[in-house]
PDB file of N, CA and C in Angstrom:
ATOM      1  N   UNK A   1      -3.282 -32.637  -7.984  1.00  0.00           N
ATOM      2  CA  UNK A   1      -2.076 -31.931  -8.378  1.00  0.00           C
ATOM      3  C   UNK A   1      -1.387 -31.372  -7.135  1.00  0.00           C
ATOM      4  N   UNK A   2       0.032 -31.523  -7.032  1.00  0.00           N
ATOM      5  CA  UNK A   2       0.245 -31.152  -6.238  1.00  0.00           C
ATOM      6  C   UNK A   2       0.865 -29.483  -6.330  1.00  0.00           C
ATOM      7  N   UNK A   3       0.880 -28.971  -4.750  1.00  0.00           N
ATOM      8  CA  UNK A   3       1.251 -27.395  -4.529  1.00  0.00           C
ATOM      9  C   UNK A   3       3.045 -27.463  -5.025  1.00  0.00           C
ATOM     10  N   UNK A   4       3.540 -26.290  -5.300  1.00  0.00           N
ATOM     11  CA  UNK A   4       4.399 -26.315  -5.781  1.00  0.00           C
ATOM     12  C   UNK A   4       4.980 -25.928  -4.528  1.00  0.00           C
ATOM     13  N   UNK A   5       6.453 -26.561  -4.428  1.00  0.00           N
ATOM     14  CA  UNK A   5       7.293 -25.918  -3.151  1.00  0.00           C
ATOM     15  C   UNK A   5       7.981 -24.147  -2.862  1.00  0.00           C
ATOM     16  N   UNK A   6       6.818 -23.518  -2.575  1.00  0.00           N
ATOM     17  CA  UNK A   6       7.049 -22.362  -2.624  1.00  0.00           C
ATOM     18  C   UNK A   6       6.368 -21.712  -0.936  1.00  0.00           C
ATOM     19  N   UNK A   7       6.650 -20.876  -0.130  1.00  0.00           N
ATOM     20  CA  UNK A   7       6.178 -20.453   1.253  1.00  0.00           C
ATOM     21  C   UNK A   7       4.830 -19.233   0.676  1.00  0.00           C
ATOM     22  N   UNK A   8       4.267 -19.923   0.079  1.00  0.00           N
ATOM     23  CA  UNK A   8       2.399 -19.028   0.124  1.00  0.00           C
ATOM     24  C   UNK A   8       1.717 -19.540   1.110  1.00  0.00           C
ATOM     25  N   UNK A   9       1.938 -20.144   1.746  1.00  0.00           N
ATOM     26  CA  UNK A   9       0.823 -20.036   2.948  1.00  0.00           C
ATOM     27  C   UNK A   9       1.785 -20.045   4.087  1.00  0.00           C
ATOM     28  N   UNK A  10       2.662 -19.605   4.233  1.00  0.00           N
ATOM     29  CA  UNK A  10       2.927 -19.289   5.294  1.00  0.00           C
ATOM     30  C   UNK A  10       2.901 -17.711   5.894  1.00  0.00           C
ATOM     31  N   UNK A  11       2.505 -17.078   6.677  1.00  0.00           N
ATOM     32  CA  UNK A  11       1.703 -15.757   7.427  1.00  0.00           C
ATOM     33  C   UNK A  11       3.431 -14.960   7.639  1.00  0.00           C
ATOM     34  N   UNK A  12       4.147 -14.483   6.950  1.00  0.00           N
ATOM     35  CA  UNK A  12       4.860 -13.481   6.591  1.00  0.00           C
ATOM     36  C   UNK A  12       4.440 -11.824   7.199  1.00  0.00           C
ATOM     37  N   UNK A  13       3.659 -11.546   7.300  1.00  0.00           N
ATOM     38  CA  UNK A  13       2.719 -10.121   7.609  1.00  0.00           C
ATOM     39  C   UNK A  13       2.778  -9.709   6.449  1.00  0.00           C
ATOM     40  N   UNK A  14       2.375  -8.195   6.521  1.00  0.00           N
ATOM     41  CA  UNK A  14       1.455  -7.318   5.336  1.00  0.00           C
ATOM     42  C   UNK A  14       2.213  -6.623   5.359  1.00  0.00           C
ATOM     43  N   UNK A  15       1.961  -5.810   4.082  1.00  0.00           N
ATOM     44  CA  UNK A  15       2.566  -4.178   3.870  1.00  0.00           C
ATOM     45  C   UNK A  15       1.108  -3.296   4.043  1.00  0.00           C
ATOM     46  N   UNK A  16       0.800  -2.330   5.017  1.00  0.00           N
ATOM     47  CA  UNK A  16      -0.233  -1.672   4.510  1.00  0.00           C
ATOM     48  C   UNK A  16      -0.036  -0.234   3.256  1.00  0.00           C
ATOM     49  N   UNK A  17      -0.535   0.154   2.880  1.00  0.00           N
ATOM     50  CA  UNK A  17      -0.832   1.374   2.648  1.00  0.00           C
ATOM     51  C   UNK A  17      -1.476   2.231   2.888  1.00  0.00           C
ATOM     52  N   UNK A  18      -0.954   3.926   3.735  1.00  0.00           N
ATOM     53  CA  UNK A  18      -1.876   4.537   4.399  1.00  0.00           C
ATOM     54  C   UNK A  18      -1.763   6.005   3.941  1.00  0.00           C
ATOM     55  N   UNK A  19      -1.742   6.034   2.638  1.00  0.00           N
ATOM     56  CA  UNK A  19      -2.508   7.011   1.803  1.00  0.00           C
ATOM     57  C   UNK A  19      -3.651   7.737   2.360  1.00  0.00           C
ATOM     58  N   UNK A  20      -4.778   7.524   3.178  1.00  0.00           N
ATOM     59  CA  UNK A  20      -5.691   8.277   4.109  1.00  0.00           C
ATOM     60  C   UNK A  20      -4.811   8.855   4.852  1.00  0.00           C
ATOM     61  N   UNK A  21      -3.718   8.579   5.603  1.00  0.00           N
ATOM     62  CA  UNK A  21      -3.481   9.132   6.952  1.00  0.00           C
ATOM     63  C   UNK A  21      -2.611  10.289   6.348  1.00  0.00           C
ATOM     64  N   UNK A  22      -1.595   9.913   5.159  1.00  0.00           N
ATOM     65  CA  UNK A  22      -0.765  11.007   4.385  1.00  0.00           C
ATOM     66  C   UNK A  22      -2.074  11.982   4.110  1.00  0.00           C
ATOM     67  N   UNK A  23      -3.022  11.891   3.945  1.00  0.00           N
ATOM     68  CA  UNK A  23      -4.007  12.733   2.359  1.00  0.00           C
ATOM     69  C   UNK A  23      -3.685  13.779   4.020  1.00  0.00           C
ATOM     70  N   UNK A  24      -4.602  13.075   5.061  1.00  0.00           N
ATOM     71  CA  UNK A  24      -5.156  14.201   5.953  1.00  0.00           C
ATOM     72  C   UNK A  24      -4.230  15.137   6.644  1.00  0.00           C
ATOM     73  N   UNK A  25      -2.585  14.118   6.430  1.00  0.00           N
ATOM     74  CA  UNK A  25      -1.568  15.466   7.357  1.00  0.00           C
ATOM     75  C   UNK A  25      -1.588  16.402   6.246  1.00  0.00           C
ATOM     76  N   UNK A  26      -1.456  16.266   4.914  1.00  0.00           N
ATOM     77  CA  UNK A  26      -0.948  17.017   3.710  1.00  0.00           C
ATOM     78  C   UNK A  26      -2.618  18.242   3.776  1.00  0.00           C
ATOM     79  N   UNK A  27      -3.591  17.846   4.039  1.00  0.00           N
ATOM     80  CA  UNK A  27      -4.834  18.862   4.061  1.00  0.00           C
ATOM     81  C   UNK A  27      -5.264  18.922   2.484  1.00  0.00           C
ATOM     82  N   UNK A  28      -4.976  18.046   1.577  1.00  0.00           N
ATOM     83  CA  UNK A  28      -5.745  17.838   0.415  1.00  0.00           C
ATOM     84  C   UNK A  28      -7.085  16.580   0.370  1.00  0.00           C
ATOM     85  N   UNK A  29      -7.654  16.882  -0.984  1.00  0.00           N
ATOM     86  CA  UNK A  29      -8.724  15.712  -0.870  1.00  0.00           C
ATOM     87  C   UNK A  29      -7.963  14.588  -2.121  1.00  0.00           C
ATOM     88  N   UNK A  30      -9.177  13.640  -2.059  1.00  0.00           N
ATOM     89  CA  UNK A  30      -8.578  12.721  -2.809  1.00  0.00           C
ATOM     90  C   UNK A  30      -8.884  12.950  -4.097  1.00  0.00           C
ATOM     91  N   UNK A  31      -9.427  13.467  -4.376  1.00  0.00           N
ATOM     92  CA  UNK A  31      -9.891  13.874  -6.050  1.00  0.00           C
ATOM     93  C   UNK A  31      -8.762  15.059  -6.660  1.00  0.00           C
ATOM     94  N   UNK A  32      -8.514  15.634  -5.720  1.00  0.00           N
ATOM     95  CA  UNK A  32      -6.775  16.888  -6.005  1.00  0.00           C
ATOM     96  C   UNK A  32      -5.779  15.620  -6.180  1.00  0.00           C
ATOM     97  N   UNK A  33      -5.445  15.017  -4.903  1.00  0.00           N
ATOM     98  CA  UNK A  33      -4.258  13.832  -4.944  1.00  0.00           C
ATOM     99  C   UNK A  33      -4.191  12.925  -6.564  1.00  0.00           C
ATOM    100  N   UNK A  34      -5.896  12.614  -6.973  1.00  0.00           N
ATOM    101  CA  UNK A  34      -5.792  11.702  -8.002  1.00  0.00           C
ATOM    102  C   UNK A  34      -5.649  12.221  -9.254  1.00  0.00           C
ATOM    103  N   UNK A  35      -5.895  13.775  -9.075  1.00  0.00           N
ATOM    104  CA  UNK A  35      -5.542  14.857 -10.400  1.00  0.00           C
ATOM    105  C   UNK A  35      -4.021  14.960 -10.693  1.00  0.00           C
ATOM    106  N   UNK A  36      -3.376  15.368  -9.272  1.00  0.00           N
ATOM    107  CA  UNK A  36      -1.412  15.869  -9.093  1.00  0.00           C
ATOM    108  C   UNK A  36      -0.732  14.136  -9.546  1.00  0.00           C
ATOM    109  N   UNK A  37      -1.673  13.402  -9.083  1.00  0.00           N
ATOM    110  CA  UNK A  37      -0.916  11.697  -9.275  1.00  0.00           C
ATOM    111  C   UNK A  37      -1.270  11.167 -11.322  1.00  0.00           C
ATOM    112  N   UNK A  38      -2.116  12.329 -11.435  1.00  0.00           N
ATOM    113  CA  UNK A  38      -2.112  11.333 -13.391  1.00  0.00           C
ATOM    114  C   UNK A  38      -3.071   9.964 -12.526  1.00  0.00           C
ATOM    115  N   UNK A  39      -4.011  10.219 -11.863  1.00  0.00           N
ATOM    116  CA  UNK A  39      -4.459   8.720 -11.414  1.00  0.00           C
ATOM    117  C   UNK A  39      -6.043   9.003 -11.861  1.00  0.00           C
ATOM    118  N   UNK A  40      -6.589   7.918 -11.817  1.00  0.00           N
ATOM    119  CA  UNK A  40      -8.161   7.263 -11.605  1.00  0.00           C
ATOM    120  C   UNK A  40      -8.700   7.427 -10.654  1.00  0.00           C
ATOM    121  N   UNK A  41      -9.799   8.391 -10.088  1.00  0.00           N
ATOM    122  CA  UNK A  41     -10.336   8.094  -8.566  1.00  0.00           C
ATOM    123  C   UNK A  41     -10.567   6.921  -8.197  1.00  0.00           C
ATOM    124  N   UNK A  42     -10.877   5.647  -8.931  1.00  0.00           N
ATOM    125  CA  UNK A  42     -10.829   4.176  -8.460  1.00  0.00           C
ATOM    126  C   UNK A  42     -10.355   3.698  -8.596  1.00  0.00           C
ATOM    127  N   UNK A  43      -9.020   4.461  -8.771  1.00  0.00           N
ATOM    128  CA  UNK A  43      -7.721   2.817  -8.659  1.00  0.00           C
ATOM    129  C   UNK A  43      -7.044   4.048  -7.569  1.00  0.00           C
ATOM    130  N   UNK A  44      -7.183   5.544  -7.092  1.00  0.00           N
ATOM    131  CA  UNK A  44      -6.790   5.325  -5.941  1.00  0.00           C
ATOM    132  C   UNK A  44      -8.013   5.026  -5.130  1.00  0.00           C
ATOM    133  N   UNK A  45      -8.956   5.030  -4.756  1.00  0.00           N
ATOM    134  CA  UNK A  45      -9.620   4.035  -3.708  1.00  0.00           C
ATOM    135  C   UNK A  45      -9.357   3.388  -3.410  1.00  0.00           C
ATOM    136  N   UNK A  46      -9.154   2.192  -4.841  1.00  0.00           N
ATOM    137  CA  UNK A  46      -8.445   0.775  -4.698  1.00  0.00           C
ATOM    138  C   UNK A  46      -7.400   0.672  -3.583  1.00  0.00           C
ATOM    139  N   UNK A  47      -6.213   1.816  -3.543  1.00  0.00           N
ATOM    140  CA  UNK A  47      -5.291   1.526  -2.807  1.00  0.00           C
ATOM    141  C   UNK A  47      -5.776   2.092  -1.575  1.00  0.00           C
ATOM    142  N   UNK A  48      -6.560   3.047  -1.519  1.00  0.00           N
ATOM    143  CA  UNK A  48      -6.638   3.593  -0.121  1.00  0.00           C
ATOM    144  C   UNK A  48      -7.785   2.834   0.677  1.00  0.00           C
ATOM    145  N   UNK A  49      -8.348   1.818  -0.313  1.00  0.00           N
ATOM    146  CA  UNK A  49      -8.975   0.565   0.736  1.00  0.00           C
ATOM    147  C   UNK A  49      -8.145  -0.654   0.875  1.00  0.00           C
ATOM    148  N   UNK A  50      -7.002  -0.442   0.814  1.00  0.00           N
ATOM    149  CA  UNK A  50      -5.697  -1.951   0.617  1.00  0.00           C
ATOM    150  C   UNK A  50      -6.752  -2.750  -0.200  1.00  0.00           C
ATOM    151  N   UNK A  51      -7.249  -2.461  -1.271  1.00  0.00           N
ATOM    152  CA  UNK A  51      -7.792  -4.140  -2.425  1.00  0.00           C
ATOM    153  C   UNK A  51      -6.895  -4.261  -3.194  1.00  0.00           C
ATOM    154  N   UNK A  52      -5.535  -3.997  -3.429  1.00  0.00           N
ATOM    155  CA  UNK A  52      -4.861  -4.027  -4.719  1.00  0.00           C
ATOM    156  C   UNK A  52      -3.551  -4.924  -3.742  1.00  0.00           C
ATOM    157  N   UNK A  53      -2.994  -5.932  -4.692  1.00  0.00           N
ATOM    158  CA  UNK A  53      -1.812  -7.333  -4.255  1.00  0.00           C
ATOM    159  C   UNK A  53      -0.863  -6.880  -4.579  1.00  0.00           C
ATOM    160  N   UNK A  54      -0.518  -5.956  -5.821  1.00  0.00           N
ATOM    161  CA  UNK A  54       0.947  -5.510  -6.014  1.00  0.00           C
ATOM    162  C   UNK A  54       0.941  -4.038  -6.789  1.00  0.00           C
ATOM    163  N   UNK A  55       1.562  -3.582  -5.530  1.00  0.00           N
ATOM    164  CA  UNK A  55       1.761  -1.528  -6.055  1.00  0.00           C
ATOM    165  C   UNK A  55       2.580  -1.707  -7.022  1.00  0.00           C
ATOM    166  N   UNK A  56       2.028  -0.487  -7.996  1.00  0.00           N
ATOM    167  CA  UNK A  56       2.709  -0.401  -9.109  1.00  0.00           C
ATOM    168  C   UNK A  56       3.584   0.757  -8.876  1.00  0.00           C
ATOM    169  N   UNK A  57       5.131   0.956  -9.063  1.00  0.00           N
ATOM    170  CA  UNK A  57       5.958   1.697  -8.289  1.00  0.00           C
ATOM    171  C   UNK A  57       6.311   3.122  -8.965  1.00  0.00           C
ATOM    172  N   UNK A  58       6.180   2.928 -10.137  1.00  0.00           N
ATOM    173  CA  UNK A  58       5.746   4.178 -11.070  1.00  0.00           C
ATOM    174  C   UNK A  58       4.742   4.816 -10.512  1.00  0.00           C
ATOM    175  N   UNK A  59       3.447   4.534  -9.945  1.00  0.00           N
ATOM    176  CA  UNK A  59       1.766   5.034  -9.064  1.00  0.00           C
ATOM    177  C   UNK A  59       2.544   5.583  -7.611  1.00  0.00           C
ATOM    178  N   UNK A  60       3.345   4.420  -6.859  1.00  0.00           N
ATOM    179  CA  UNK A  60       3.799   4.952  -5.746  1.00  0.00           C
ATOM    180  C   UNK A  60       4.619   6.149  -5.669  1.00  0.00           C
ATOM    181  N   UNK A  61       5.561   6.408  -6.752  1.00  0.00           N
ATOM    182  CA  UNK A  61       6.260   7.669  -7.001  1.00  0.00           C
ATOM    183  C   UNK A  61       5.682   8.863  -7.086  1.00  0.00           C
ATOM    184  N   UNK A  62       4.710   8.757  -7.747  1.00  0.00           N
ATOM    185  CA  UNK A  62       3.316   9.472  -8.542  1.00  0.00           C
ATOM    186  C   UNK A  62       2.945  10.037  -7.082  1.00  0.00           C
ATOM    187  N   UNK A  63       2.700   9.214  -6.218  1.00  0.00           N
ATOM    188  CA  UNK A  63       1.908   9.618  -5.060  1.00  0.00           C
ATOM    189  C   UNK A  63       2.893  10.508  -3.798  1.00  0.00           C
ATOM    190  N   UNK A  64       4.090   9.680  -3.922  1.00  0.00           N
ATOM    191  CA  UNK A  64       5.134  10.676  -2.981  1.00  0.00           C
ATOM    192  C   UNK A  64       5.360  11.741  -3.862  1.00  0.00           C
ATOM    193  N   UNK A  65       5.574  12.160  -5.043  1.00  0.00           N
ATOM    194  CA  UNK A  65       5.851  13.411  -5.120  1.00  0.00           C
ATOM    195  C   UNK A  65       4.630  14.423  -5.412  1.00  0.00           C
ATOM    196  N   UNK A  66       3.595  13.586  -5.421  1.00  0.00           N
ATOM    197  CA  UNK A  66       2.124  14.754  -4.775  1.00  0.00           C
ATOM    198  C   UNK A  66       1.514  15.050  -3.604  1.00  0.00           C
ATOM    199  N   UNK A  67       2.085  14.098  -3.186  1.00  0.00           N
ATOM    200  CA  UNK A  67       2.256  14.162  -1.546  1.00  0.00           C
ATOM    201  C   UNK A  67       3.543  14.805  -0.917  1.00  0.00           C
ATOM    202  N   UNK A  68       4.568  14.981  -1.365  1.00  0.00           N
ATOM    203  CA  UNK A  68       5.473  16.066  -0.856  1.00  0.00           C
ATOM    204  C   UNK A  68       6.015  14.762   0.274  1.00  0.00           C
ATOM    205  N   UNK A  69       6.118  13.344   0.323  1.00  0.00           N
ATOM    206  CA  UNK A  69       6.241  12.686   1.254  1.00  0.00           C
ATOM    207  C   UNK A  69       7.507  11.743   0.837  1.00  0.00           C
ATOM    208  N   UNK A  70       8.032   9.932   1.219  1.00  0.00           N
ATOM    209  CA  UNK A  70       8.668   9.504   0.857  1.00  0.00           C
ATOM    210  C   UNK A  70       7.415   8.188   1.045  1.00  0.00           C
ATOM    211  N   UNK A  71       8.564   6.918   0.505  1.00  0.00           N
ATOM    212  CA  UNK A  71       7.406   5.654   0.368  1.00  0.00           C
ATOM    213  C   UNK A  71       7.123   5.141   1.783  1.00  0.00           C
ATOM    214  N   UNK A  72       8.301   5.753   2.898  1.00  0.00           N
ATOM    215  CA  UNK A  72       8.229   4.750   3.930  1.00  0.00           C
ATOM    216  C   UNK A  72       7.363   5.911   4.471  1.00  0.00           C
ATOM    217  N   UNK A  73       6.819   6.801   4.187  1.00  0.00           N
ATOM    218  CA  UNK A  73       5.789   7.530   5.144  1.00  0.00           C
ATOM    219  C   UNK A  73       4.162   7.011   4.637  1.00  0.00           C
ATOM    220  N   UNK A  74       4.421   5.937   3.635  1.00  0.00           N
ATOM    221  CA  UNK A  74       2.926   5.637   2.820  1.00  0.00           C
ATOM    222  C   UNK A  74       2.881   4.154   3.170  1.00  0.00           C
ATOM    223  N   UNK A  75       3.889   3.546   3.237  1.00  0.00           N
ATOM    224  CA  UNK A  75       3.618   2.205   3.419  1.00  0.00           C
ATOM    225  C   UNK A  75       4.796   1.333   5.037  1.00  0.00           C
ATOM    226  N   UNK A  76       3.605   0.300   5.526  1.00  0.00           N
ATOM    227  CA  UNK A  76       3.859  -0.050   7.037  1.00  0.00           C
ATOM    228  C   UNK A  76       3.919  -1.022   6.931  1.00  0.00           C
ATOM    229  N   UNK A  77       4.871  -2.056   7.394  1.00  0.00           N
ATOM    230  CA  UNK A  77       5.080  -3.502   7.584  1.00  0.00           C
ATOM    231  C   UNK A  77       4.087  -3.501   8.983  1.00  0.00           C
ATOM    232  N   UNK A  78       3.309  -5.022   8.990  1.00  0.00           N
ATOM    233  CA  UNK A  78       2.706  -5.156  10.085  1.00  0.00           C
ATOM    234  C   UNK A  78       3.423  -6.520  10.218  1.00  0.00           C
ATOM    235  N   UNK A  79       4.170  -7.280  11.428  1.00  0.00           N
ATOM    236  CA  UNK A  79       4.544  -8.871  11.527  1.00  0.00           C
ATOM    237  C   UNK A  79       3.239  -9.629  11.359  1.00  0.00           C
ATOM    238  N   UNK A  80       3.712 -11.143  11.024  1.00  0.00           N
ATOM    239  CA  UNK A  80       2.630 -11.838  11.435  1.00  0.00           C
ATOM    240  C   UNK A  80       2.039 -11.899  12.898  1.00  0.00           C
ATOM    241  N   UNK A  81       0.863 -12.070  13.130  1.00  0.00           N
ATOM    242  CA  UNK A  81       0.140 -12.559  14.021  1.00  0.00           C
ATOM    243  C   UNK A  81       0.053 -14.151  14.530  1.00  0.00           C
ATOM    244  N   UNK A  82      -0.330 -14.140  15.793  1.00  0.00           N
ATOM    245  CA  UNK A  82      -0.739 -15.158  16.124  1.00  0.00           C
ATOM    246  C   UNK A  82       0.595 -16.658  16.545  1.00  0.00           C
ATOM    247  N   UNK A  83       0.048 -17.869  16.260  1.00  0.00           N
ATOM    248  CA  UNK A  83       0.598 -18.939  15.972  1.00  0.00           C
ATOM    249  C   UNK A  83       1.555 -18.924  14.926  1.00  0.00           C
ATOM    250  N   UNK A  84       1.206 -18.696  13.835  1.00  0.00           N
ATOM    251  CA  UNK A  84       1.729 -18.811  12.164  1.00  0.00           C
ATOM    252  C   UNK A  84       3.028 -17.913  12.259  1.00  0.00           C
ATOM    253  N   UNK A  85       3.263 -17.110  13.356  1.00  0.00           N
ATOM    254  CA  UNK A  85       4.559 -16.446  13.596  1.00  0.00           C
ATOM    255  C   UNK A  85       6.102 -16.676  12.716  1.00  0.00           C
ATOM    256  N   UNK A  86       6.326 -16.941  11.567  1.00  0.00           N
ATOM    257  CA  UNK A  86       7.828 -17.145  11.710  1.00  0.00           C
ATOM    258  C   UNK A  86       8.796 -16.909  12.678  1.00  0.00           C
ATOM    259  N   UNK A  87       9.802 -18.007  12.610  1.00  0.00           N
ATOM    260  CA  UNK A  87      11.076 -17.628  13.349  1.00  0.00           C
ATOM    261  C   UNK A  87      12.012 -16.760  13.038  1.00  0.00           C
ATOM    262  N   UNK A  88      12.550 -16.351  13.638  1.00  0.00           N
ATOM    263  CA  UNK A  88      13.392 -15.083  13.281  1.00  0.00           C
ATOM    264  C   UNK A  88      14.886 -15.567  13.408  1.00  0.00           C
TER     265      UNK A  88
END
């Protein structure tokens, strides 16, 4: 079967999420954050170990306004690496 014509394998870079680095300027823990967010302590883990493919943006809101922050202080474009570089 063939792949469908779509750019999935091509190396685009990442979005991270750095929910750790917000928790520690803000001086809360993560079990307060997952109380003020209406969240799961393991679905935020989930995000604060990047295992999750697509933020849910209702959760991300959740998290900037318990965090007192905005989205671009939680989440970081990294470029691709390497060879696989796109052109610009």
């Amino acid at each position: 079967m063939e792949k469908p014509d779509i750019w999935c394998d091509e190396d685009y870079g990442q979005v991270e999420i750095r929910i750790e680095e917000v928790l520690r300027r803000a001086g809360i823990s993560k079990n307060r954050l997952a109380h003020l967010a209406l969240m799961q302590r393991s679905q935020l883990n989930a995000y604060c170990k990047g295992e999750v493919q697509r933020v849910d943006l209702a959760f991300l809101a959740r998290l900037c306004c318990a965090l007192g922050c905005t989205a671009g202080e939680l989440l970081r474009y990294r470029e691709p690496q390497g060879e696989g570089d796109r052109e610009k």
